[in-house]
PDB file of N, CA and C in Angstrom:
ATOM      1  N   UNK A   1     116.994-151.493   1.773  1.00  0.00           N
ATOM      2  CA  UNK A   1     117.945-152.584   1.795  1.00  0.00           C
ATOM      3  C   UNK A   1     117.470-153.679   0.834  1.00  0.00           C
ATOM      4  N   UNK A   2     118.434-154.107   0.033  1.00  0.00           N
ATOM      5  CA  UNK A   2     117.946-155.377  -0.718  1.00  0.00           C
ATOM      6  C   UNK A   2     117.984-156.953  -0.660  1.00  0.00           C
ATOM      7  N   UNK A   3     117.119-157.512  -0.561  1.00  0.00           N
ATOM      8  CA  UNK A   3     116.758-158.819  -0.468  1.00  0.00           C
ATOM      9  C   UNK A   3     117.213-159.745  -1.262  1.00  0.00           C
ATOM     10  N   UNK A   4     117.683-159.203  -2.581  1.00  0.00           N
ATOM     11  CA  UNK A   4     118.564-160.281  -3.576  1.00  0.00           C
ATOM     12  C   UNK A   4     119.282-160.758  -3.239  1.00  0.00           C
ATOM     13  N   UNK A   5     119.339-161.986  -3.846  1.00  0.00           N
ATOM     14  CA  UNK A   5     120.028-163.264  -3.256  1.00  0.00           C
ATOM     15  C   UNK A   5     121.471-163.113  -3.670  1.00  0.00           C
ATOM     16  N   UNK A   6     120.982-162.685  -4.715  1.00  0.00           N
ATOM     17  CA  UNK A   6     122.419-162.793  -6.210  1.00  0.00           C
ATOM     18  C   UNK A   6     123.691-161.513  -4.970  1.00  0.00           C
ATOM     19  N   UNK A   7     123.148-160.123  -5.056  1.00  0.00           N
ATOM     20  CA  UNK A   7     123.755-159.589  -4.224  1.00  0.00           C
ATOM     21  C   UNK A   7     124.214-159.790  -3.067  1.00  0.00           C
ATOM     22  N   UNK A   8     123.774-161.061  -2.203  1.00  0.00           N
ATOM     23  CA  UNK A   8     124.030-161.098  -0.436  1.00  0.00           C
ATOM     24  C   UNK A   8     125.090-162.337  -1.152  1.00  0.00           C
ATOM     25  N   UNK A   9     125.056-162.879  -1.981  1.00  0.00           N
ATOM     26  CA  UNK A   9     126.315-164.161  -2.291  1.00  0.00           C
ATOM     27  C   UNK A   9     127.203-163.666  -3.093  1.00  0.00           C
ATOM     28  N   UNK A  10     127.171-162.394  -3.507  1.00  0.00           N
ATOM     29  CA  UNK A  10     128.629-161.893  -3.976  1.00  0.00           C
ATOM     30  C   UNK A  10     129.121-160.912  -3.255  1.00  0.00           C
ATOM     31  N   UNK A  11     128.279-160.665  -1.977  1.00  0.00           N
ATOM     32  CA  UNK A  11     128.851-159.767  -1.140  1.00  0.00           C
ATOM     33  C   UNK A  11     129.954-161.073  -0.227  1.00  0.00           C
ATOM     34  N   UNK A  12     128.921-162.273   0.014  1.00  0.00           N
ATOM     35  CA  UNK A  12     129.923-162.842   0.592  1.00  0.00           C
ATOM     36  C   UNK A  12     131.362-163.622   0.286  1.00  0.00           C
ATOM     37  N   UNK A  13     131.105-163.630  -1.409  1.00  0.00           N
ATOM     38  CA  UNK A  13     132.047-164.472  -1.970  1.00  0.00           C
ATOM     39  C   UNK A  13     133.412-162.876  -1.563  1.00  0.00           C
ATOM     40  N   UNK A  14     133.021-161.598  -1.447  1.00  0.00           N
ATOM     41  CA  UNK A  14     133.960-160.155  -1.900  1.00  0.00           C
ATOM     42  C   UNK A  14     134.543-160.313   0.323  1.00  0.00           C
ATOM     43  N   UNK A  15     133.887-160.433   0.947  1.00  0.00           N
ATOM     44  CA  UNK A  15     134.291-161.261   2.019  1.00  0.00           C
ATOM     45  C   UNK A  15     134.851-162.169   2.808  1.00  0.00           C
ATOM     46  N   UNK A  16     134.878-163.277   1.534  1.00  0.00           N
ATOM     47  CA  UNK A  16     135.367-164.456   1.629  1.00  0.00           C
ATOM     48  C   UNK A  16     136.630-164.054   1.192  1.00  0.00           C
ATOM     49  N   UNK A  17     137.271-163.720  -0.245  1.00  0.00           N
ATOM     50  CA  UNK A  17     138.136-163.317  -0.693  1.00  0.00           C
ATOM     51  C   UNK A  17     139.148-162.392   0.185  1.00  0.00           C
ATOM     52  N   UNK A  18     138.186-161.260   0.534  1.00  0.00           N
ATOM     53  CA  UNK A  18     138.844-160.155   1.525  1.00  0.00           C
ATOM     54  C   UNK A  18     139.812-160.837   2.733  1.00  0.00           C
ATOM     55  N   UNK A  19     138.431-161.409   3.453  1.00  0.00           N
ATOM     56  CA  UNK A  19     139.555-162.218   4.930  1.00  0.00           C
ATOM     57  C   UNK A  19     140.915-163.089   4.641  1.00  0.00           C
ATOM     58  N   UNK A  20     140.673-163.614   3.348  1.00  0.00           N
ATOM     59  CA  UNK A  20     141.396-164.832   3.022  1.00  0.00           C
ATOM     60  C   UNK A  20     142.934-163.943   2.691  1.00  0.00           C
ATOM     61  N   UNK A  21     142.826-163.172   2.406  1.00  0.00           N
ATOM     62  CA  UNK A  21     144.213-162.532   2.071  1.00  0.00           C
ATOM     63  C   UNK A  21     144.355-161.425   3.145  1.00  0.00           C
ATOM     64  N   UNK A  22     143.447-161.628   4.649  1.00  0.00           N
ATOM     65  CA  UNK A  22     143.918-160.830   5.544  1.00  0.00           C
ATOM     66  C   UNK A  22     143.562-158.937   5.650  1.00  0.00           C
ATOM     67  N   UNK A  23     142.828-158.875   4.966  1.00  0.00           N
ATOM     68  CA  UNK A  23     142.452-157.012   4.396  1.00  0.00           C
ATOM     69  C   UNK A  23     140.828-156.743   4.791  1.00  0.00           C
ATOM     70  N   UNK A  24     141.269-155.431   6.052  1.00  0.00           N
ATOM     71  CA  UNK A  24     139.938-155.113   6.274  1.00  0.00           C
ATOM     72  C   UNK A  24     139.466-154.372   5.507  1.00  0.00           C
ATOM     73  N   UNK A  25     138.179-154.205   5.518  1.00  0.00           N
ATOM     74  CA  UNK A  25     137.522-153.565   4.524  1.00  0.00           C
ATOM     75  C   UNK A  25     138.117-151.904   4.355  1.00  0.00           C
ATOM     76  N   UNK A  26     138.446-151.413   5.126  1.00  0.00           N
ATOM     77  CA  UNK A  26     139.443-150.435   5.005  1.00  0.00           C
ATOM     78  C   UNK A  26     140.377-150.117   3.731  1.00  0.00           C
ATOM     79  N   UNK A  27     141.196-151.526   4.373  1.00  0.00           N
ATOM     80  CA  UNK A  27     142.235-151.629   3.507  1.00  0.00           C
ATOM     81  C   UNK A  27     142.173-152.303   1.487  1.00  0.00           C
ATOM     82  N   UNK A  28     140.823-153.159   1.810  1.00  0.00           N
ATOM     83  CA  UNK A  28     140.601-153.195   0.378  1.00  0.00           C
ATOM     84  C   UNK A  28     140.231-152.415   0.032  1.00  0.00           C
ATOM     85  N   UNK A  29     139.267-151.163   0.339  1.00  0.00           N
ATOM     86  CA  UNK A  29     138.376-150.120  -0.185  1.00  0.00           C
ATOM     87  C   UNK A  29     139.972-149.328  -0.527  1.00  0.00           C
ATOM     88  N   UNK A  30     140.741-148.933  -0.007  1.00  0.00           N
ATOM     89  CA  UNK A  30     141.559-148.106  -0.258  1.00  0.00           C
ATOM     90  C   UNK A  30     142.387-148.781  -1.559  1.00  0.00           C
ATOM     91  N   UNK A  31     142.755-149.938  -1.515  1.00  0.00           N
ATOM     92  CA  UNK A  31     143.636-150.905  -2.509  1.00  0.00           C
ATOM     93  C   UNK A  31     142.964-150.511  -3.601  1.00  0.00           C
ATOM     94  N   UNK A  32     141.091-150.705  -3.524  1.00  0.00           N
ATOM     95  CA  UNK A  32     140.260-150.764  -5.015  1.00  0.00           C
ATOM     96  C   UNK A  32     139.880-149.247  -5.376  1.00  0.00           C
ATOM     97  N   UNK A  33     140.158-148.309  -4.791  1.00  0.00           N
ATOM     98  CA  UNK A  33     139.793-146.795  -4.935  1.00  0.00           C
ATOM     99  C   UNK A  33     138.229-146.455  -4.522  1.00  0.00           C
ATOM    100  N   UNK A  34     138.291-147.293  -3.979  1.00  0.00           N
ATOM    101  CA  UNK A  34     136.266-147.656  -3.590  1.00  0.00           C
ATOM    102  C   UNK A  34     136.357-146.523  -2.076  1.00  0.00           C
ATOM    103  N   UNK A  35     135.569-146.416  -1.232  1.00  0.00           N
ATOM    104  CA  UNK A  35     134.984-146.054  -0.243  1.00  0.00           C
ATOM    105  C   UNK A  35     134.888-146.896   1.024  1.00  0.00           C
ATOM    106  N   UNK A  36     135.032-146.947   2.012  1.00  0.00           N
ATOM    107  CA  UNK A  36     134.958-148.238   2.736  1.00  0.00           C
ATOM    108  C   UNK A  36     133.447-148.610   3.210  1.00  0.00           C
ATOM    109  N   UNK A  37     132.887-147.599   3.346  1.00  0.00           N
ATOM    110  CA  UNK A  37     131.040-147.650   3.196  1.00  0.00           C
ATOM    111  C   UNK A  37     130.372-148.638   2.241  1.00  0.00           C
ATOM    112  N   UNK A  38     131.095-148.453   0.992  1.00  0.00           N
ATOM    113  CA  UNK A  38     130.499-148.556  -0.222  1.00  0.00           C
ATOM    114  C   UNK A  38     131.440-150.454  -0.055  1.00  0.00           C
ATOM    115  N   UNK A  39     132.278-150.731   0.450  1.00  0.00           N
ATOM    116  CA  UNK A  39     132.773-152.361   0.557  1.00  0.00           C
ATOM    117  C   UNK A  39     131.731-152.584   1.697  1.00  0.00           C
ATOM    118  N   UNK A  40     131.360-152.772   2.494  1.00  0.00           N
ATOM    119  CA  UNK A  40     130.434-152.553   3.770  1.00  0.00           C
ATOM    120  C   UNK A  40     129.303-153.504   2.966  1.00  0.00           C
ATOM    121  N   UNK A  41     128.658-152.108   2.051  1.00  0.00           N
ATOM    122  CA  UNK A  41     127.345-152.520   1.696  1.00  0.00           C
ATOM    123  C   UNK A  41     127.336-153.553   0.887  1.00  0.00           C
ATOM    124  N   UNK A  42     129.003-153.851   0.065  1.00  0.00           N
ATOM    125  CA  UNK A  42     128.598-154.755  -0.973  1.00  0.00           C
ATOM    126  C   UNK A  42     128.644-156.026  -0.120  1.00  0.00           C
ATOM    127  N   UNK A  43     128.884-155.812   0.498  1.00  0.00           N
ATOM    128  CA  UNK A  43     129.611-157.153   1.828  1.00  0.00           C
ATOM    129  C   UNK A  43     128.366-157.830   2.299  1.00  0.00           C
ATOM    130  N   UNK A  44     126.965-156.840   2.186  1.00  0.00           N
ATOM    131  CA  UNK A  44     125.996-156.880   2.956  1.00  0.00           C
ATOM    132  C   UNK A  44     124.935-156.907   2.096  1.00  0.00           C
ATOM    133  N   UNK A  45     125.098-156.962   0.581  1.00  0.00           N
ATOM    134  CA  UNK A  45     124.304-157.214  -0.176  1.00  0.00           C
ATOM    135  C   UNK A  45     123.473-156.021  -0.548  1.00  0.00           C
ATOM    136  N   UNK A  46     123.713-155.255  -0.173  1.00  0.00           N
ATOM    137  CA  UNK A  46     122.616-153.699  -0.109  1.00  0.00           C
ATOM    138  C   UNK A  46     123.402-153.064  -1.588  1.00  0.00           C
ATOM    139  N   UNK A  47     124.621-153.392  -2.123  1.00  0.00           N
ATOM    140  CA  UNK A  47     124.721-152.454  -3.640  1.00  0.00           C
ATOM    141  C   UNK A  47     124.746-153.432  -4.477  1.00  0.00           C
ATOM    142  N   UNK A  48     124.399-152.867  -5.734  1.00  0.00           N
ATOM    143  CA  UNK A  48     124.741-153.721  -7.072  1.00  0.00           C
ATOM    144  C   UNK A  48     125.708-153.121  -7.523  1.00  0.00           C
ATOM    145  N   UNK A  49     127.031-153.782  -7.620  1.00  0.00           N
ATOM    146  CA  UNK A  49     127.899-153.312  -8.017  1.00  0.00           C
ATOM    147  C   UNK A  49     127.944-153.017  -9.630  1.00  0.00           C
ATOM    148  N   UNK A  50     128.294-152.047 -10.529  1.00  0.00           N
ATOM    149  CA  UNK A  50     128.816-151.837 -11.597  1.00  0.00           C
ATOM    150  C   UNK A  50     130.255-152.679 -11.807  1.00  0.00           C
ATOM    151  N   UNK A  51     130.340-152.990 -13.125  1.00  0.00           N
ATOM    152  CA  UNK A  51     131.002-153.397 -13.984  1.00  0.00           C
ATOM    153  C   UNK A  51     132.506-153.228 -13.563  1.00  0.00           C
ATOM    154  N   UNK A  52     132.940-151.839 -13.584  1.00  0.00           N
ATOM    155  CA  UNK A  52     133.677-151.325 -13.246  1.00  0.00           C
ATOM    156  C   UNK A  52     134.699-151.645 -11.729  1.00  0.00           C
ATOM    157  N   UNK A  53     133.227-151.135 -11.007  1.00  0.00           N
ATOM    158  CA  UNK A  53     133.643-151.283  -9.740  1.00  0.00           C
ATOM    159  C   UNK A  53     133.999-153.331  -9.466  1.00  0.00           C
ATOM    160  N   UNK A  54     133.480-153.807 -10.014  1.00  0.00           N
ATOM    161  CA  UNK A  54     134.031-155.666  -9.974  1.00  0.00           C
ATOM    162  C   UNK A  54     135.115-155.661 -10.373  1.00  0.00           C
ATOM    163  N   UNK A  55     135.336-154.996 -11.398  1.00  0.00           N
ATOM    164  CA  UNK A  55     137.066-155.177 -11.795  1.00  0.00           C
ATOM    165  C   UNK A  55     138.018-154.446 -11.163  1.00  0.00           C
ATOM    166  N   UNK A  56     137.491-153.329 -10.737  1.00  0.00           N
ATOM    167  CA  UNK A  56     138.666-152.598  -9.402  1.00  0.00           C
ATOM    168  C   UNK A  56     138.541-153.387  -8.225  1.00  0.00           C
ATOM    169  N   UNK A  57     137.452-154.211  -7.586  1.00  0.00           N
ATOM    170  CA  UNK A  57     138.124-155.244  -6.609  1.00  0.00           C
ATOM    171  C   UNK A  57     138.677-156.408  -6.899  1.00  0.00           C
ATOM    172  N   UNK A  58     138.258-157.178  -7.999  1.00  0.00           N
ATOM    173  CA  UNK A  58     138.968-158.345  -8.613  1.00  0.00           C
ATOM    174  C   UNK A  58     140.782-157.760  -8.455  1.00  0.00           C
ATOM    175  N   UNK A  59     141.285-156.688  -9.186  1.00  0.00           N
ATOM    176  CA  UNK A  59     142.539-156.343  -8.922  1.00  0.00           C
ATOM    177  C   UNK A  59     142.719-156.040  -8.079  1.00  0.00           C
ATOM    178  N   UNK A  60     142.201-155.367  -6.684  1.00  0.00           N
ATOM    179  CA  UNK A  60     142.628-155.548  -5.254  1.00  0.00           C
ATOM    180  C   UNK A  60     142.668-156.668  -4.793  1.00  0.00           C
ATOM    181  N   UNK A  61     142.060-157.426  -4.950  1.00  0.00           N
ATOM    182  CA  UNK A  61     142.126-158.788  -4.482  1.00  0.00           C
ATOM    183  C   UNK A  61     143.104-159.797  -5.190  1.00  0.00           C
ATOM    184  N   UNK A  62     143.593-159.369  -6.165  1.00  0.00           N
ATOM    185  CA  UNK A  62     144.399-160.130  -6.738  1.00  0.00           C
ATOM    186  C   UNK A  62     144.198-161.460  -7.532  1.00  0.00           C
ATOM    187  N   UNK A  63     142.421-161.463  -7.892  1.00  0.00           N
ATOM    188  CA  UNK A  63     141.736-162.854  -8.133  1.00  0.00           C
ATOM    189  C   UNK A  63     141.327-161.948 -10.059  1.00  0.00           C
ATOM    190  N   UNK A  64     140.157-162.814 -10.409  1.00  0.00           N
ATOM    191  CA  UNK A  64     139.779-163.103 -11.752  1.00  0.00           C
ATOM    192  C   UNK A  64     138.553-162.370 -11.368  1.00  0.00           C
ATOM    193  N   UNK A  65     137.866-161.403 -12.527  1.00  0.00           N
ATOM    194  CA  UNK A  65     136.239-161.167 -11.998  1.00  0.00           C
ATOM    195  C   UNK A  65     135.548-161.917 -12.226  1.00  0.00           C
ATOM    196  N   UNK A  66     135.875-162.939 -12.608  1.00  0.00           N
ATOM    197  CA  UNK A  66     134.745-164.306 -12.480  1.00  0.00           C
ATOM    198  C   UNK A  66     135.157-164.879 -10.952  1.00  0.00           C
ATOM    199  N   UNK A  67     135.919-165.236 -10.144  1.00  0.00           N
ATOM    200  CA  UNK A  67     136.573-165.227  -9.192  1.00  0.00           C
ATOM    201  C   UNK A  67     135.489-164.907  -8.230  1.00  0.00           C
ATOM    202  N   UNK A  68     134.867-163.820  -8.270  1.00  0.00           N
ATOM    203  CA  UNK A  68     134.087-163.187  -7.637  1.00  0.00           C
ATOM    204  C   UNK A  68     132.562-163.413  -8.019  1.00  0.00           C
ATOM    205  N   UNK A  69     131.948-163.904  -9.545  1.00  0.00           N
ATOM    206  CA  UNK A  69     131.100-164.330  -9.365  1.00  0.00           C
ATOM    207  C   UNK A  69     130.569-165.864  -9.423  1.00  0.00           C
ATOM    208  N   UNK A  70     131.668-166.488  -8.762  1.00  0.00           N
ATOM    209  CA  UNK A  70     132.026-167.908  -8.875  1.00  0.00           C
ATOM    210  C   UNK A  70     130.304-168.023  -7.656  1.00  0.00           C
ATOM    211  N   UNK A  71     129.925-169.254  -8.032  1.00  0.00           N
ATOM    212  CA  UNK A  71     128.423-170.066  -7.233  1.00  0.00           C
ATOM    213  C   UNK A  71     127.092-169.019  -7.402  1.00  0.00           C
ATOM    214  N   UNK A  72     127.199-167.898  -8.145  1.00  0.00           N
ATOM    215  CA  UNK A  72     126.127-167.063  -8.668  1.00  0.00           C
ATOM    216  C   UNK A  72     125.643-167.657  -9.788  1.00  0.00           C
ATOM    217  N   UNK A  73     124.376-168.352  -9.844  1.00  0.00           N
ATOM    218  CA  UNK A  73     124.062-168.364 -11.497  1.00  0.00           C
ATOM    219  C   UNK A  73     123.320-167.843 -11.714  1.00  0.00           C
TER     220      UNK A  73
END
């Protein structure tokens, strides 16, 4: 499990986003073509997400992929 900071605050900002428009992790994992395991962990700071995979939830979520790494510096 990982201890990075950077990862546990963009899991929560992908959380923050999620609740705010009402979508369990279920339902975003399915929206972003992701896994619902694999939203779980990012939720929880345990993955580093790829490139890729930020911009398939940025468009489930309906936000900017900076959006998502908004208070990370």
């Amino acid at each position: 499990m990982s201890e990075n900071i950077e990862l546990k605050m963009f899991g929560q900002q992908v959380r923050k986003l999620r609740q705010a428009k009402g979508l369990s992790q279920e339902k975003l994992a399915e929206l972003a073509g992701l896994h619902r395991n694999y939203i779980g962990g990012i939720e929880r700071g345990e993955r580093n997400v790829a490139l890729l995979n930020i911009l398939r939830l940025a468009r489930a979520l309906e936000v900017s992929p900076s959006k998502l790494l908004e208070g990370i510096q």
